[in-house]
C-alpha atoms as a PDB file:
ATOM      1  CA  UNK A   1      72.992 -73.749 -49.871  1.00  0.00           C
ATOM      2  CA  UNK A   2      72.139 -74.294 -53.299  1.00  0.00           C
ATOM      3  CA  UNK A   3      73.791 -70.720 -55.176  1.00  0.00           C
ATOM      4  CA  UNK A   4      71.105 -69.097 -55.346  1.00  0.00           C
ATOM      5  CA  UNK A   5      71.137 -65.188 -54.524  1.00  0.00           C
ATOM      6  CA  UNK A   6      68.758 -63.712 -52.062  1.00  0.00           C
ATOM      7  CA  UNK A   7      65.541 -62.789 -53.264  1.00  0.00           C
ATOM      8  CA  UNK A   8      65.326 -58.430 -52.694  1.00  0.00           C
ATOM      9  CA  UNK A   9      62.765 -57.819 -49.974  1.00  0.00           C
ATOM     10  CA  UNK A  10      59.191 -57.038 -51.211  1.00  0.00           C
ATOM     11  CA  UNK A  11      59.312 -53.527 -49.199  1.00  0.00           C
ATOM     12  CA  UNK A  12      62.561 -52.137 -50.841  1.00  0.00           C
ATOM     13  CA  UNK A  13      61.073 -53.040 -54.860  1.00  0.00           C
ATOM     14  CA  UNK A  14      59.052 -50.555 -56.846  1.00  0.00           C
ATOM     15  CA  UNK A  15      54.989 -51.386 -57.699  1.00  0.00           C
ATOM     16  CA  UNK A  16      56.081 -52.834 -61.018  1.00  0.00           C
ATOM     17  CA  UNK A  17      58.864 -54.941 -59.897  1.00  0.00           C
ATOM     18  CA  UNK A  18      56.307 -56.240 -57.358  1.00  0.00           C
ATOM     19  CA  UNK A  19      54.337 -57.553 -60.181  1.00  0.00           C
ATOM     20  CA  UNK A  20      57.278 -59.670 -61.568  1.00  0.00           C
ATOM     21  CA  UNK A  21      58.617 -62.366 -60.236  1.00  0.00           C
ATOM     22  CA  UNK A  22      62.920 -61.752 -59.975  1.00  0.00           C
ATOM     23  CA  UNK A  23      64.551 -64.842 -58.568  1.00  0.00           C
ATOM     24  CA  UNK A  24      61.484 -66.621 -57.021  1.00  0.00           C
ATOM     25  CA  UNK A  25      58.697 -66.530 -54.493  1.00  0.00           C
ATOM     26  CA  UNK A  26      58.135 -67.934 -51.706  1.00  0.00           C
ATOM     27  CA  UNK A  27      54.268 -68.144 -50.720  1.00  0.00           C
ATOM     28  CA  UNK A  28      53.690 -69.774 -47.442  1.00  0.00           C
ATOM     29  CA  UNK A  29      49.771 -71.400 -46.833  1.00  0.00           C
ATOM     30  CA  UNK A  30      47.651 -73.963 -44.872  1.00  0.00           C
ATOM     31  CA  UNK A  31      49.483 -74.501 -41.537  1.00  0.00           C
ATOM     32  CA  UNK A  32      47.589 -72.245 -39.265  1.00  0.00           C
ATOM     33  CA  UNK A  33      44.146 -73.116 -41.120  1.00  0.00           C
ATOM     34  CA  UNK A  34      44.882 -76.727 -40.058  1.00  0.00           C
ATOM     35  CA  UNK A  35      46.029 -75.402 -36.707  1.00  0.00           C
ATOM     36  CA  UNK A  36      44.542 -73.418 -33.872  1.00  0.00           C
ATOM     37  CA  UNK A  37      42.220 -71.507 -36.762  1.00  0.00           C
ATOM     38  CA  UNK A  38      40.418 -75.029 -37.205  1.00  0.00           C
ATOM     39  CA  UNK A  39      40.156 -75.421 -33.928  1.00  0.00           C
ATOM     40  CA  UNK A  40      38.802 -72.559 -32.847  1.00  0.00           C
ATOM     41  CA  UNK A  41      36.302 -71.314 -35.713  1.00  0.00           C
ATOM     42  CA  UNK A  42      35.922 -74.100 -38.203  1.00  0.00           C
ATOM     43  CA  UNK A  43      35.647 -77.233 -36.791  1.00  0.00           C
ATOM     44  CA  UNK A  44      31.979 -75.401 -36.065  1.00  0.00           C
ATOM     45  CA  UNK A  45      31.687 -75.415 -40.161  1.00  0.00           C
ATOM     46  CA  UNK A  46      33.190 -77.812 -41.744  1.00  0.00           C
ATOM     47  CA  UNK A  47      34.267 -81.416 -41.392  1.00  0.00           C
ATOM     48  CA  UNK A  48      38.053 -82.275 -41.489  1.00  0.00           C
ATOM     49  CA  UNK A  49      37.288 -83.974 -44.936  1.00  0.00           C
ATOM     50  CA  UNK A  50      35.918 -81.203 -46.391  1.00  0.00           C
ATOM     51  CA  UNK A  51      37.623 -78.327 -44.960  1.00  0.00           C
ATOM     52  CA  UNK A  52      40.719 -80.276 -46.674  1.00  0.00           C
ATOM     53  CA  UNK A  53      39.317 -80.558 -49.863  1.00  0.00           C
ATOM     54  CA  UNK A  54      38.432 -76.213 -49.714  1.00  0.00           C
ATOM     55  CA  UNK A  55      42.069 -75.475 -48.838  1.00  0.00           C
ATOM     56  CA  UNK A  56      43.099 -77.884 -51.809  1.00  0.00           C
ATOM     57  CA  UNK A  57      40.989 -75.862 -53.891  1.00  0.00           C
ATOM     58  CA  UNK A  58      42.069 -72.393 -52.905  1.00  0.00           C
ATOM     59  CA  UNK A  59      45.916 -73.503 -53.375  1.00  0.00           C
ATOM     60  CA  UNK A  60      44.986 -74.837 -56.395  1.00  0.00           C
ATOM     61  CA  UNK A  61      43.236 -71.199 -57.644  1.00  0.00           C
ATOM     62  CA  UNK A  62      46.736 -69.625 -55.564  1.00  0.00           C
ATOM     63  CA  UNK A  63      49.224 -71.558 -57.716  1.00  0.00           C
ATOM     64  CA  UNK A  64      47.693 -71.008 -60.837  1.00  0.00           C
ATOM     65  CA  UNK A  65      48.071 -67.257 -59.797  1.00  0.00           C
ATOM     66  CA  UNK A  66      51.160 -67.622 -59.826  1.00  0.00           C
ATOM     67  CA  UNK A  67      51.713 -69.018 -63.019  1.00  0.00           C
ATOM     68  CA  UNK A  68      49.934 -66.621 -64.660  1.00  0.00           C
ATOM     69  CA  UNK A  69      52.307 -64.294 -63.452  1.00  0.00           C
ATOM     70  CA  UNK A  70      55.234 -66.303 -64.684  1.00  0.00           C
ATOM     71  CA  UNK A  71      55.936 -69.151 -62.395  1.00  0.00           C
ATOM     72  CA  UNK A  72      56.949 -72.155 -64.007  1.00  0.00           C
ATOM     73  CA  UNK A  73      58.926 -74.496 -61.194  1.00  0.00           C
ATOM     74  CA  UNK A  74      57.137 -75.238 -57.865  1.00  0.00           C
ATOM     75  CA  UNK A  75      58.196 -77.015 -55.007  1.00  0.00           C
ATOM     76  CA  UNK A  76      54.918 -77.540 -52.766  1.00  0.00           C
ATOM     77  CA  UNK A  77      55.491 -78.975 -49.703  1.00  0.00           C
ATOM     78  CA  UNK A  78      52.506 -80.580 -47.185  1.00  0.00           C
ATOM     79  CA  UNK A  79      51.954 -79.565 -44.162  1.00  0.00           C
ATOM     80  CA  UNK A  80      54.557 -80.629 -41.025  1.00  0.00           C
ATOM     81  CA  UNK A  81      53.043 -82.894 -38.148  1.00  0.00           C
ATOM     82  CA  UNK A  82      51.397 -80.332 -36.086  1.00  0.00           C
ATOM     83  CA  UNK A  83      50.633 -82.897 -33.353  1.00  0.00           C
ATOM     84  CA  UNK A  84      54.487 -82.973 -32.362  1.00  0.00           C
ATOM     85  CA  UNK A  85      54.252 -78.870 -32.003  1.00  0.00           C
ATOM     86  CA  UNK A  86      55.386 -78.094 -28.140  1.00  0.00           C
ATOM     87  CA  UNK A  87      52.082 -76.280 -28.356  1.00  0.00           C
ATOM     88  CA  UNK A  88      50.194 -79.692 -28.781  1.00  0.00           C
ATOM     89  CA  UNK A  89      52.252 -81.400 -26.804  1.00  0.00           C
ATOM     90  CA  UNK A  90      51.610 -79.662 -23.787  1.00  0.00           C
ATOM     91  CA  UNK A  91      47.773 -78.731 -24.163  1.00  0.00           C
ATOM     92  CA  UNK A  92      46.172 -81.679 -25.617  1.00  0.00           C
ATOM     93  CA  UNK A  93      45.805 -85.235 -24.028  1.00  0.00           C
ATOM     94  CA  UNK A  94      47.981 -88.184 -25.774  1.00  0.00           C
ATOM     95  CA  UNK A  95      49.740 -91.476 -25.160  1.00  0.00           C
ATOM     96  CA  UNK A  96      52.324 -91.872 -27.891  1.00  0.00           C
ATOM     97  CA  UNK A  97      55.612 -88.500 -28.584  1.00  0.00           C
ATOM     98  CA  UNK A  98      53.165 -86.302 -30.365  1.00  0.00           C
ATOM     99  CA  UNK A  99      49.201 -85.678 -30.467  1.00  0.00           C
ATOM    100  CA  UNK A 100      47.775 -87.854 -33.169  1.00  0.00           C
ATOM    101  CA  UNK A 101      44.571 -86.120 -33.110  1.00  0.00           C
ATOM    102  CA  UNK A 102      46.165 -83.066 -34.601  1.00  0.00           C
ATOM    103  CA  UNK A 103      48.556 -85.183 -37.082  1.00  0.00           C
ATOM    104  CA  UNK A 104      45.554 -87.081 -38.142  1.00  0.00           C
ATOM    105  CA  UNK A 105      43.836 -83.796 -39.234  1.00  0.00           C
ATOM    106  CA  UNK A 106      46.892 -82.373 -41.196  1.00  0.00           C
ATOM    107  CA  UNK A 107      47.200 -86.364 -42.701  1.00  0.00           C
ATOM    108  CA  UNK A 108      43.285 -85.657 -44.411  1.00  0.00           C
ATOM    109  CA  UNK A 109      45.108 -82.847 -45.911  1.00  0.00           C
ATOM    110  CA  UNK A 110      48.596 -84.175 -46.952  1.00  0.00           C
ATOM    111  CA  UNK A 111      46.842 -86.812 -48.780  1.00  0.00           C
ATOM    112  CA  UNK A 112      45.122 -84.826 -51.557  1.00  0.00           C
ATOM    113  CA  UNK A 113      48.117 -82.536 -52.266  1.00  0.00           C
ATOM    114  CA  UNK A 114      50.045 -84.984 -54.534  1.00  0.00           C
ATOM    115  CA  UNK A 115      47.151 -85.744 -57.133  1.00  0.00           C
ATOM    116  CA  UNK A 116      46.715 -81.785 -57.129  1.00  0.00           C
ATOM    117  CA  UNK A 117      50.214 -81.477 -58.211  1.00  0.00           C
ATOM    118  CA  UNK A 118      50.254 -84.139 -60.849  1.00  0.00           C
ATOM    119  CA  UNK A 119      46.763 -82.556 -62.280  1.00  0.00           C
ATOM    120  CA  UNK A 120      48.033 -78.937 -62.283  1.00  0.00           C
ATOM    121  CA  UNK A 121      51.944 -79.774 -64.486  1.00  0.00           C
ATOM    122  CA  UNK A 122      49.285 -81.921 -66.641  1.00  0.00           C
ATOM    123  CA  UNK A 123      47.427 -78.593 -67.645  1.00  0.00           C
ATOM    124  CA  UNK A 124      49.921 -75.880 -67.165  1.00  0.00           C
ATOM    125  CA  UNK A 125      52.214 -76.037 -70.140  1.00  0.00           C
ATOM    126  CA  UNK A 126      55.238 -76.149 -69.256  1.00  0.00           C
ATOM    127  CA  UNK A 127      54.962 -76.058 -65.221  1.00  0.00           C
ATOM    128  CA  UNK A 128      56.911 -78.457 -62.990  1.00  0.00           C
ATOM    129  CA  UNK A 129      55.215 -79.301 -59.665  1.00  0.00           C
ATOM    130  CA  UNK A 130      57.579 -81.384 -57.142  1.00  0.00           C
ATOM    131  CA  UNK A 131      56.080 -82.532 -53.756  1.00  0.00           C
ATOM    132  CA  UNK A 132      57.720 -81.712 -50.788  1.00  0.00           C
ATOM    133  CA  UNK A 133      57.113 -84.786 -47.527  1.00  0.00           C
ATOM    134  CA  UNK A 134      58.020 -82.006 -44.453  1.00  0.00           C
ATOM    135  CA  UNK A 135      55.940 -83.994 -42.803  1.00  0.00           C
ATOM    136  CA  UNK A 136      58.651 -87.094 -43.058  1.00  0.00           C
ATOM    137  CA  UNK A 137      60.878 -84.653 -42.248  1.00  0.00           C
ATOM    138  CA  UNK A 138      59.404 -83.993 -38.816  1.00  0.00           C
ATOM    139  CA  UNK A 139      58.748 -87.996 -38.429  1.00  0.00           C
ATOM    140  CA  UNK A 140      61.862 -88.718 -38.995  1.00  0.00           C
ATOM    141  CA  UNK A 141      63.519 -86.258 -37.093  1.00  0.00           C
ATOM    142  CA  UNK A 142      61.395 -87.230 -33.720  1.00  0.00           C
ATOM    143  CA  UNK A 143      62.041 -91.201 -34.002  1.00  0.00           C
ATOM    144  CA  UNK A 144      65.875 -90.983 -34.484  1.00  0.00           C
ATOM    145  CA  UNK A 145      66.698 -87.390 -32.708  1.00  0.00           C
ATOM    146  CA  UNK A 146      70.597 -88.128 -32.479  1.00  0.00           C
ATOM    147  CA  UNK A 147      70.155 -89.113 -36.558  1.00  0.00           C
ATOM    148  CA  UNK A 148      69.809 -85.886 -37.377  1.00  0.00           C
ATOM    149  CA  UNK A 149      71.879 -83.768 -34.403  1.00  0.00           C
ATOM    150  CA  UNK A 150      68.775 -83.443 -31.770  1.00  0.00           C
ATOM    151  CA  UNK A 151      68.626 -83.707 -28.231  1.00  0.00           C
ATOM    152  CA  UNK A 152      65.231 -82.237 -27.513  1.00  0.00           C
ATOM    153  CA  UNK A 153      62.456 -82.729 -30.388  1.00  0.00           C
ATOM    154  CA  UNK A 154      59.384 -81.942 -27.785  1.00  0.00           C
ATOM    155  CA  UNK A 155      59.819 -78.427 -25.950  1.00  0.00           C
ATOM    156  CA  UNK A 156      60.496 -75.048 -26.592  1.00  0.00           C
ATOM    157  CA  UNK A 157      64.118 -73.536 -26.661  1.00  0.00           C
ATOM    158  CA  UNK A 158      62.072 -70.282 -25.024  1.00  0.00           C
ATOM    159  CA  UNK A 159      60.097 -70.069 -21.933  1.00  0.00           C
ATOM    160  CA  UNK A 160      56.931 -68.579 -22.147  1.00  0.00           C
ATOM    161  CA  UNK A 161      55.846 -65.890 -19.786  1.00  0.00           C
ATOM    162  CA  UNK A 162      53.604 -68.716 -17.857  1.00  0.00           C
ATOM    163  CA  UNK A 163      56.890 -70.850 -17.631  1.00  0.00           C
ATOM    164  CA  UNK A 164      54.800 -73.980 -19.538  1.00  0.00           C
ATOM    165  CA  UNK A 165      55.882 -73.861 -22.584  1.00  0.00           C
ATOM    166  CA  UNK A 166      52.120 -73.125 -24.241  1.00  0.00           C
ATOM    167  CA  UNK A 167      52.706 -69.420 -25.463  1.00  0.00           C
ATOM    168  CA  UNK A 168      54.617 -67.367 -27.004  1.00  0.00           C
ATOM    169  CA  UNK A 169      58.087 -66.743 -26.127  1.00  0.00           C
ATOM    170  CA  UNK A 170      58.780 -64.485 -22.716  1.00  0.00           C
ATOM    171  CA  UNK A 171      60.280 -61.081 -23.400  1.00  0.00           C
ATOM    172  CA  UNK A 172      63.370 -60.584 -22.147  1.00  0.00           C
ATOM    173  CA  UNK A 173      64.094 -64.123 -20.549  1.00  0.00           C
ATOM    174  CA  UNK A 174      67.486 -65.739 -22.475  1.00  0.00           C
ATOM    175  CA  UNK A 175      66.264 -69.436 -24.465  1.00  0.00           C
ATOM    176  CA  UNK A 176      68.105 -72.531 -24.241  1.00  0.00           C
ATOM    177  CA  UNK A 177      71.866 -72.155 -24.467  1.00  0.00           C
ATOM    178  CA  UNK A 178      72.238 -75.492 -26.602  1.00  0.00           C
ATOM    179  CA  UNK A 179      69.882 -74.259 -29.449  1.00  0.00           C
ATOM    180  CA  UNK A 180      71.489 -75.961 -32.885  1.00  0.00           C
ATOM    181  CA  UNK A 181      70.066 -79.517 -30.899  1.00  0.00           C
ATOM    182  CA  UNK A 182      66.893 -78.080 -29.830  1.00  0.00           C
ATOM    183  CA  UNK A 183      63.893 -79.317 -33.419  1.00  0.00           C
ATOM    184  CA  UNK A 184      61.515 -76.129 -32.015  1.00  0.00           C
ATOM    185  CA  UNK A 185      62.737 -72.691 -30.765  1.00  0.00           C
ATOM    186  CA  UNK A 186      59.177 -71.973 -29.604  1.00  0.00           C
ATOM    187  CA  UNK A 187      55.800 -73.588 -29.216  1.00  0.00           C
ATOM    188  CA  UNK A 188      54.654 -73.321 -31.917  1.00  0.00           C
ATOM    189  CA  UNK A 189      57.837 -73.281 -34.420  1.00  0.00           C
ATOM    190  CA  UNK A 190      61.152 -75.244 -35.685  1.00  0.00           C
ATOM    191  CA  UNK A 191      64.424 -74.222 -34.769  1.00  0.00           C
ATOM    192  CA  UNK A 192      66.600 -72.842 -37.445  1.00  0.00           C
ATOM    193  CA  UNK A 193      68.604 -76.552 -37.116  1.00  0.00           C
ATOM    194  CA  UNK A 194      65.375 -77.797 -38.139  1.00  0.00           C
ATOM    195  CA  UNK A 195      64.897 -75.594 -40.995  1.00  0.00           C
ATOM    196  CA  UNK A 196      68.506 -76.689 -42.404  1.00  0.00           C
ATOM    197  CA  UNK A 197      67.328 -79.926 -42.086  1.00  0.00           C
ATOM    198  CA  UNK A 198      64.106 -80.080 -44.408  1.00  0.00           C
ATOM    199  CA  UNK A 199      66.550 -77.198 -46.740  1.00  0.00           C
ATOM    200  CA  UNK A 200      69.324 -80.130 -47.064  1.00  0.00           C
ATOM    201  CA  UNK A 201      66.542 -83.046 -47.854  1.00  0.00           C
ATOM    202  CA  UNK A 202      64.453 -80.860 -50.307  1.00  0.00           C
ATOM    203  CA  UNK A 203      67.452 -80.134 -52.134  1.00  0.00           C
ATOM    204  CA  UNK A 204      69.043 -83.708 -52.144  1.00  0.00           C
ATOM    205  CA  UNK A 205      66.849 -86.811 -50.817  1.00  0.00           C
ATOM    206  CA  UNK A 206      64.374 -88.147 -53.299  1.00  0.00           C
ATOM    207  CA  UNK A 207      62.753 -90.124 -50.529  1.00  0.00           C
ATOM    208  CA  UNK A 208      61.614 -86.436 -49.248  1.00  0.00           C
ATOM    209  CA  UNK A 209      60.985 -84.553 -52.603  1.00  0.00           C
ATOM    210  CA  UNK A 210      59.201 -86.310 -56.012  1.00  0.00           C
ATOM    211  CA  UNK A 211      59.503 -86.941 -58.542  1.00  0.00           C
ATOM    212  CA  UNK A 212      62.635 -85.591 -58.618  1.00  0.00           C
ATOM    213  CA  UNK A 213      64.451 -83.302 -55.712  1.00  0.00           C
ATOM    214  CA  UNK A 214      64.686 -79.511 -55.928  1.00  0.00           C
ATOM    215  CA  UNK A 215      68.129 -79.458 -56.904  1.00  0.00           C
ATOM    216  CA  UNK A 216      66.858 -81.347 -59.938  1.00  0.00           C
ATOM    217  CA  UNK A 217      64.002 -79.230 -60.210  1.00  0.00           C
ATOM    218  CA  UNK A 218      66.144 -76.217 -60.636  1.00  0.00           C
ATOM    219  CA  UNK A 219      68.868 -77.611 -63.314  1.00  0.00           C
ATOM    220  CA  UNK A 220      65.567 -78.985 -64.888  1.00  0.00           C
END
């Protein structure tokens, strides 16, 4: 989409080229430790305030990483509305499209990312940070559906093996026929329609990406 070629894959490069960064990297973070992993073990440990505030810290340490390594432009995006997962939907009590409860955790999160950004391109010389709104993204996309070419934004394209739609996908059972309309393929993630989607407003919509939109960020 934006002329870029394909990064090589990671297990076809040599130790050394490893080390370097070629075209650029992609380093995924923070979903699932807002997810089912804070659920399930750290709720026990930490409040939602602070466990925000530790995985704002460790991305912090993580990008710097990786401009010691030779990183300069970053697009960071937050974290998408869990809440309006199939998953959440369908295991979790609500009232409104999506479970706020979950949304309200990633929000504690979402919140601190920007001022992280800003601080890190103010002490990296030369670094750009943009933030990426997925989260708006997923909004969006679930109050105006037909906007953006949906027809279901709340289950599964698969059937899980318990025919609920709260697992993973059922071996050997066909999905959805209709798939490019369907925002989640599974419970737990988007569709590759989706994924267009938050590609074509990183690259173009400054209401999504700031200060300035990745296809900025890379003639930058």
């Amino acid at each position: 989409m934006a002329g870029l070629q394909y990064p090589p894959p990671s297990t076809g490069m040599s130790e050394i080229d490893r080390k370097t960064i070629q075209t650029g990297v992609n380093y995924g973070s923070g979903g699932n430790d807002l997810g089912l992993r804070y659920e399930k073990i750290m709720m026990k440990k930490y409040s939602i305030n602070k466990y925000a505030q530790l995985l704002i810290e460790k991305l912090s340490k993580q990008l710097q990483r990786l401009y010691k390594i030779g990183a300069r432009k970053f697009l960071v995006r937050n974290i998408a509305a869990l809440g309006c997962q199939p998953f959440n939907i369908n295991t979790k009590n609500h009232t409104g499209p999506c479970a706020e409860e979950v949304n309200q955790r990633i929000s504690e999160y979402n919140k601190l990312l920007p001022s992280l950004l800003m601080n890190l391109q103010s002490t990296l010389l030369g670094s750009k940070f943009i933030h990426g709104d997925i989260y708006k993204v997923f909004q969006d996309a679930i109050a105006s559906p037909a906007s953006y070419g949906f027809k279901d934004v709340s289950t599964s394209c698969c059937i899980d093996k318990n025919g609920n739609r709260s697992g993973t996908c059922a071996p050997n059972v066909a999905p959805c026929e209709d798939r490019k309309s369907s925002a989640f393929f599974d419970t737990f993630h988007p569709s590759e329609s989706m994924h267009f989607l938050w590609a074509r407003r990183f690259l173009n919509d400054s209401s999504i990406c700031s200060p300035m939109t990745l296809i900025q960020l890379m003639q930058a």
